[in-house]
Protein backbone atom coordinates (compact mmCIF):
# COMPACT_ATOMS: atom_id res chain seq x y z
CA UNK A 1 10.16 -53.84 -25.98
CA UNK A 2 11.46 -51.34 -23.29
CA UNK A 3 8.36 -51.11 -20.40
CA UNK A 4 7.12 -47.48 -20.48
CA UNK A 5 7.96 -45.42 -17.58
CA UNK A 6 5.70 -44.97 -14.63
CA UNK A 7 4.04 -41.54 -14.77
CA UNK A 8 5.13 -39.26 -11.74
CA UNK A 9 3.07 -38.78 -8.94
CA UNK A 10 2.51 -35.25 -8.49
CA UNK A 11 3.84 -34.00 -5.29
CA UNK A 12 1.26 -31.21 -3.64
CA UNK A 13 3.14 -27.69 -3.64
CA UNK A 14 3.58 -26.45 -0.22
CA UNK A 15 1.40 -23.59 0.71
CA UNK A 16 1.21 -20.78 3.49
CA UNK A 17 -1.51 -20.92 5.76
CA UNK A 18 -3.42 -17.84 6.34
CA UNK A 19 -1.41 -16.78 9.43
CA UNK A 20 1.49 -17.32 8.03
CA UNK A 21 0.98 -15.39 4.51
CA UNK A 22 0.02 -12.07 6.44
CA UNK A 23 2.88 -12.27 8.75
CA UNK A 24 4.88 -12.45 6.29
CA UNK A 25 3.88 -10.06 4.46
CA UNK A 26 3.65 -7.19 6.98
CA UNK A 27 6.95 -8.18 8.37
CA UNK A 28 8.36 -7.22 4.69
CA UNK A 29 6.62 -4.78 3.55
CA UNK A 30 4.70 -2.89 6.31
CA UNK A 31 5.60 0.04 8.68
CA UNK A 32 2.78 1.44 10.20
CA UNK A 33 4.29 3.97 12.65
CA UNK A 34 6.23 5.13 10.12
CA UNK A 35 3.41 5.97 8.10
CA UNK A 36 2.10 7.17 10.49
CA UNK A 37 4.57 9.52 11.64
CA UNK A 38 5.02 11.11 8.14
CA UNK A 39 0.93 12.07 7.58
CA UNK A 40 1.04 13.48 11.35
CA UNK A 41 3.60 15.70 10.26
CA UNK A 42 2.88 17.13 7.13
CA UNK A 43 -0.83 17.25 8.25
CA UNK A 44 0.18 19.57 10.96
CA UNK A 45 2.24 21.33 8.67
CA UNK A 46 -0.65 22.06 6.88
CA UNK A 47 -3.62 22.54 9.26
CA UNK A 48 -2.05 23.46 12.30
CA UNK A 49 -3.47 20.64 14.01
CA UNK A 50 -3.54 16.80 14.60
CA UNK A 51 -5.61 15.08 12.00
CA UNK A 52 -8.38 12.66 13.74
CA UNK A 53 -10.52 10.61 11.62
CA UNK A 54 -8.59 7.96 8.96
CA UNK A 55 -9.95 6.02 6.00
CA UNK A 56 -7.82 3.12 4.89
CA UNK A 57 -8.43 2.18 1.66
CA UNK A 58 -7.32 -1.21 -0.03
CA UNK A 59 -6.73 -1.72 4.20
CA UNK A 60 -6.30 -5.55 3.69
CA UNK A 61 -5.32 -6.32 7.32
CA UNK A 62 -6.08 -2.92 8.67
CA UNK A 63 -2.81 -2.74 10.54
CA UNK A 64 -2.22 0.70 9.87
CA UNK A 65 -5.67 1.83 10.78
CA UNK A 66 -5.63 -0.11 14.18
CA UNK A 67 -2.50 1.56 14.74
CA UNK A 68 -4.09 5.25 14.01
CA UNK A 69 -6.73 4.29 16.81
CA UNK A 70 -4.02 3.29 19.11
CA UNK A 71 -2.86 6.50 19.29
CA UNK A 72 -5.34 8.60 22.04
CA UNK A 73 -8.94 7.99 22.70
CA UNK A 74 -9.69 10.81 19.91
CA UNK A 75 -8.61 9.33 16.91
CA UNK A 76 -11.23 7.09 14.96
CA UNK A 77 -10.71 4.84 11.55
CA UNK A 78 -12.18 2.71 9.10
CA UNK A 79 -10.65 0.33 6.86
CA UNK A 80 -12.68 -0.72 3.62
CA UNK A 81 -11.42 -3.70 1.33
CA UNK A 82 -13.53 -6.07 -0.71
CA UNK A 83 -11.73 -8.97 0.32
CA UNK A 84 -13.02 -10.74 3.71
CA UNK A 85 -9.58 -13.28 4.13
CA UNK A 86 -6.96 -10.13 5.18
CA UNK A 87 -10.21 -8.40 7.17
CA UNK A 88 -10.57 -11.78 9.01
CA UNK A 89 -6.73 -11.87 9.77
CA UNK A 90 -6.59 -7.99 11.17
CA UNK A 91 -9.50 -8.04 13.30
CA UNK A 92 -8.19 -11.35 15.21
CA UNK A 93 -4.60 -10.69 15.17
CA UNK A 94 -4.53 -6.39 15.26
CA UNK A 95 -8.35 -5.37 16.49
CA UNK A 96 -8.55 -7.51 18.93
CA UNK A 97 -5.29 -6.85 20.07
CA UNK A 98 -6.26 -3.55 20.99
CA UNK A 99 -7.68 -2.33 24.59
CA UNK A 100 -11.51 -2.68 24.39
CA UNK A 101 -11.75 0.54 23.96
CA UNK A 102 -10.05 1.61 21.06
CA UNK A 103 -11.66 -1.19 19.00
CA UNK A 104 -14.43 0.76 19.59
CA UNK A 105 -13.40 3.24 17.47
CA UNK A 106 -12.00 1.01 14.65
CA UNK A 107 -14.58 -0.32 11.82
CA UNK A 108 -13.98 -2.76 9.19
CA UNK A 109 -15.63 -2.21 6.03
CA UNK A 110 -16.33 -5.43 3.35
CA UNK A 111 -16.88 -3.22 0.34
CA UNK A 112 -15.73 -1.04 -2.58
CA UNK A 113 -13.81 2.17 -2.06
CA UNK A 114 -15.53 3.31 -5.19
CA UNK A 115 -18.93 3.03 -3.63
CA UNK A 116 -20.63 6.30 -1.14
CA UNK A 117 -20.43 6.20 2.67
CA UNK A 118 -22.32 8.60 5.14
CA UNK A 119 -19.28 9.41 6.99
CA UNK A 120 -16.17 12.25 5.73
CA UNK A 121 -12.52 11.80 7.49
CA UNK A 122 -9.34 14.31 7.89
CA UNK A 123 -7.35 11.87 5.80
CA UNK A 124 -8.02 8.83 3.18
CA UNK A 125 -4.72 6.83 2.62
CA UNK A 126 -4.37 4.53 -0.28
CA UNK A 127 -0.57 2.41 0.22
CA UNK A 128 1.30 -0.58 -0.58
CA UNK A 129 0.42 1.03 -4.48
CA UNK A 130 -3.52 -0.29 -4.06
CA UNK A 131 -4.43 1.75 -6.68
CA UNK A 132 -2.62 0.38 -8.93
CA UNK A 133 -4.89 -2.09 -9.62
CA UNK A 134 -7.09 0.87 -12.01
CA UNK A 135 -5.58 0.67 -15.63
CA UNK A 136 -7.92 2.92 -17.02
CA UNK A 137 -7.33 6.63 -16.66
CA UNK A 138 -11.30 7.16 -16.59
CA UNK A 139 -11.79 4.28 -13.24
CA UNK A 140 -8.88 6.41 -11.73
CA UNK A 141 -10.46 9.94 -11.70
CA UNK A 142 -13.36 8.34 -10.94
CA UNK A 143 -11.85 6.72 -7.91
CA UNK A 144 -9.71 10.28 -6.79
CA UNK A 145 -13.12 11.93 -7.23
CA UNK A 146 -14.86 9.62 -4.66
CA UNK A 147 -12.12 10.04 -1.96
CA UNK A 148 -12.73 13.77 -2.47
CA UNK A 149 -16.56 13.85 -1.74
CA UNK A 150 -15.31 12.10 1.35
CA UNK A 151 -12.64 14.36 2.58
CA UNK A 152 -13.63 17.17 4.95
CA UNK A 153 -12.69 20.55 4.15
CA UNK A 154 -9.52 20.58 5.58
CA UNK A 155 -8.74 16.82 4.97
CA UNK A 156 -5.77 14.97 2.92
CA UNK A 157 -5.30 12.64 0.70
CA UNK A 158 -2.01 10.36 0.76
CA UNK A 159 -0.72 7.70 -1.48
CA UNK A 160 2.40 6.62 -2.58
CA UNK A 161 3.74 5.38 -5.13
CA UNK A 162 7.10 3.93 -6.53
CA UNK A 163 9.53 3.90 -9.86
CA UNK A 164 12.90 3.59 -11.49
CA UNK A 165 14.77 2.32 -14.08
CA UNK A 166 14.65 -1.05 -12.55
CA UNK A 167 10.83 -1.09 -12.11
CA UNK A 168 10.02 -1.65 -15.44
CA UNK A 169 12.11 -4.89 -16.35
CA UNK A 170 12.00 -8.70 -15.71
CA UNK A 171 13.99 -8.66 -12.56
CA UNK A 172 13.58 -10.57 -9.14
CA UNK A 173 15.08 -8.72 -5.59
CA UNK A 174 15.46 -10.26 -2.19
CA UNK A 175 16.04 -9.07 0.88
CA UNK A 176 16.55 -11.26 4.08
CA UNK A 177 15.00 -10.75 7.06
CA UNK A 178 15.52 -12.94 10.93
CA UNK A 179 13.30 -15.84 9.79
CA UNK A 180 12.48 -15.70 5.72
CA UNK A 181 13.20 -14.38 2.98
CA UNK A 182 11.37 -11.74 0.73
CA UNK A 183 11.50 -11.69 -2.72
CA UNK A 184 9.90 -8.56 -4.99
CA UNK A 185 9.44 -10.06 -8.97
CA UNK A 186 8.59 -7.70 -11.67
CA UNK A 187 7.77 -10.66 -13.79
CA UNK A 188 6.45 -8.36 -17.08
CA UNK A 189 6.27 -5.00 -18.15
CA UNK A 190 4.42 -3.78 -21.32
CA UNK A 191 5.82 -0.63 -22.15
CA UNK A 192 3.16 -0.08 -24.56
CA UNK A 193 0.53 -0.30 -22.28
CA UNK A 194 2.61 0.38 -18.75
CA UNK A 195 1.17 -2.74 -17.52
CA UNK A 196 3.07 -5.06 -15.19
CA UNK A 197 2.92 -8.07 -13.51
CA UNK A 198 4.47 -8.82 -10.14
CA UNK A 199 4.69 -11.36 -7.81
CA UNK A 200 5.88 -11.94 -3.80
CA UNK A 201 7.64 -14.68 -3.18
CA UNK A 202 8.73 -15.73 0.37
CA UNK A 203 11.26 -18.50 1.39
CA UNK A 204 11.00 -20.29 5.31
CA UNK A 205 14.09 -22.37 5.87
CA UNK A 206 14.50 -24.38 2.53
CA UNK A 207 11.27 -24.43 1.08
CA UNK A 208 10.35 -21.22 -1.20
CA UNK A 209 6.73 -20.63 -1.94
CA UNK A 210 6.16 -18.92 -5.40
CA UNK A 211 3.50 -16.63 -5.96
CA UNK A 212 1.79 -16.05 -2.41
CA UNK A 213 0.32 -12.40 -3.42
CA UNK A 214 0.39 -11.26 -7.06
CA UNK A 215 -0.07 -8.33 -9.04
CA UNK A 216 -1.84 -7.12 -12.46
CA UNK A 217 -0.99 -3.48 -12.26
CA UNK A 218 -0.45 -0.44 -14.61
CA UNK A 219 2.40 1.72 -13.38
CA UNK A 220 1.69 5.08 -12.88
CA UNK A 221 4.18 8.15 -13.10
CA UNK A 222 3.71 11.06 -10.38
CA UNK A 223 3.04 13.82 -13.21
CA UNK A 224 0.37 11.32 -14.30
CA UNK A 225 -1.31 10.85 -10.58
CA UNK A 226 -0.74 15.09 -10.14
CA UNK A 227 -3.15 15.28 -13.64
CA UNK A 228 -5.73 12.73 -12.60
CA UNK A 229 -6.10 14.54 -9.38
CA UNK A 230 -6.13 17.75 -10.33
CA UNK A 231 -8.49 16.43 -13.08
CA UNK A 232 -10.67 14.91 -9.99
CA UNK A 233 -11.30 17.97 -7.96
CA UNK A 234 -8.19 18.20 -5.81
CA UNK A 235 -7.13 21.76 -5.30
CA UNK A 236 -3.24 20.78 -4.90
CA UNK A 237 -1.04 18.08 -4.90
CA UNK A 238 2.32 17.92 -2.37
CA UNK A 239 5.08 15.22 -4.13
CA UNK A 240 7.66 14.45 -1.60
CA UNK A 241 11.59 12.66 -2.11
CA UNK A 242 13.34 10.54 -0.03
CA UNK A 243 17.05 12.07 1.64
CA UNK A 244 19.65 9.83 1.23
CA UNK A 245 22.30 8.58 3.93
CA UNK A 246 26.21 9.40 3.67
CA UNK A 247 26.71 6.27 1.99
CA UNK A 248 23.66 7.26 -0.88
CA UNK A 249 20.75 4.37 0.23
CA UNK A 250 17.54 5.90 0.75
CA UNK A 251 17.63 7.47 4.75
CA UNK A 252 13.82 7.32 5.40
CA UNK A 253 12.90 11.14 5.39
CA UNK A 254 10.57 12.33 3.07
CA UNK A 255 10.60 16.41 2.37
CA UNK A 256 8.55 18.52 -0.19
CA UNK A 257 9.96 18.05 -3.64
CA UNK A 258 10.98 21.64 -5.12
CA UNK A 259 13.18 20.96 -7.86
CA UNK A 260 14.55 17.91 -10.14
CA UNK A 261 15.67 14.80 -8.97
CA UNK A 262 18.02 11.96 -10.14
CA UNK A 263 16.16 9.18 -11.47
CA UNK A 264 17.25 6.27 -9.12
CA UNK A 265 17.25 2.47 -10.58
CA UNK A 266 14.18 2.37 -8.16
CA UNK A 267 12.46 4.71 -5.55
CA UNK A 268 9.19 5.20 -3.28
CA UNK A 269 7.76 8.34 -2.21
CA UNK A 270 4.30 9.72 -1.13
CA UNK A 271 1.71 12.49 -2.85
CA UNK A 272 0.11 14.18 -1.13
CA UNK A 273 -3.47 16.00 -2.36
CA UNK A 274 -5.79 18.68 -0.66
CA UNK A 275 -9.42 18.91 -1.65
């Protein structure tokens, strides 16, 4: 009788620590000053003036709003996110980066963007697509409406958003960076219900670990997001395109969108919405 095989021991799967996962993550992914740099702009452009007072919502790490406050003594922001591991990771490895006293003027927030605050700010951002995470057409004017009561008069509201041909089907990208290895994995897409499923991967040296951050989403078009805000209150809604480069590739600059443009196999741009 042939002996039956030993069962395998299971080998643990490798994991990121904390550090490591954010690190990664904003090395891929993130450019504050670049945000940065675009709302400064097209605030002035629309104001006149130098907007002050950010809200970060879905702030995770709260780089970018650390990096508002590090920009004079004048400008103030809070960060609000529900979850306390990427708050933990920003205020040791951004906030308390910062000169004493511009961490002054930074606040963390461990709580629900959907919930009211006693404070109004020149500009709310919601990035990296947070607001995704609202499937439901009703939770999303809900949620617009609730960064409106908390604009000021002459505040904005910025979020961006992405799309394409190749956004919508099973399909894993990399892109290599000095040290690791991204990779962006649109796992599932219900075309039914536009709801998708994505996943980050990152790979350090030979080992590749699957599934760091992940993503239950429902993909929203821009005419969509223009409805549900003007359906929450907002007055008027700026969409903005990316120029391209000689060679075609995306060049960085983002300009007010005034007529129709190619559908690209996959593209990011801002809206923009006044109150």
């Amino acid at each position: 009788m042939a002996k039956k095989a030993a069962p395998k021991k299971k080998v643990p799967s490798k994991k990121l620590t904390r550090d490591e996962k954010y690190q990664l993550y904003e090395g891929s992914v993130q450019n504050p000053q670049a945000d940065l740099d675009f709302i400064n702009k097209e605030y002035k452009k629309l104001y006149g003036k130098k907007p002050l007072v950010l809200r970060e919502d879905f702030c995770g790490t709260g780089a970018m709003a650390c990096a508002w406050v590090a920009q004079s003594k004048e400008h103030f922001a809070k960060g609000i996110d529900l979850d306390m591991e990427p708050i933990s990771y920003g205020v040791e490895n951004h906030l308390f980066k910062l000169p004493e006293n511009d961490q002054k003027r930074m606040e963390y927030i461990l709580g629900n963007v959907m919930d009211n605050y006693n404070f109004k700010t020149d500009v709310v951002v919601a990035f990296n697509f947070s607001y995704y995470l609202f499937k439901k057409r009703n939770d999303l004017v809900k949620y617009f409406s609730q960064v409106r009561k908390h604009l000021k008069k002459d505040g904005a509201f910025f979020i961006d958003l992405f799309g394409g041909n190749e956004t919508r089907q099973p399909l894993e990208e990399s892109v290599k960076h000095k040290n690791h290895t991204y990779f962006w994995d649109c796992n599932s897409y219900n075309p039914l219900t536009a709801e998708v499923q994505y996943y980050i991967h990152f790979k350090k040296g030979e080992t590749k670990y699957e599934k760091v951050f992940s993503y239950d989403w429902r993909m929203w078009d821009a005419q969509e997001l223009r409805d549900v805000l003007a359906d929450a209150g907002f007055s008027e809604t700026i969409i903005y395109w990316e120029g391209v480069d000689k060679d075609g590739s995306g060049n960085g600059v983002f300009t007010r969108c005034t007529k129709p443009v190619e559908n690209c196999d996959s593209w990011v741009t801002y809206i923009c919405a006044l109150p």
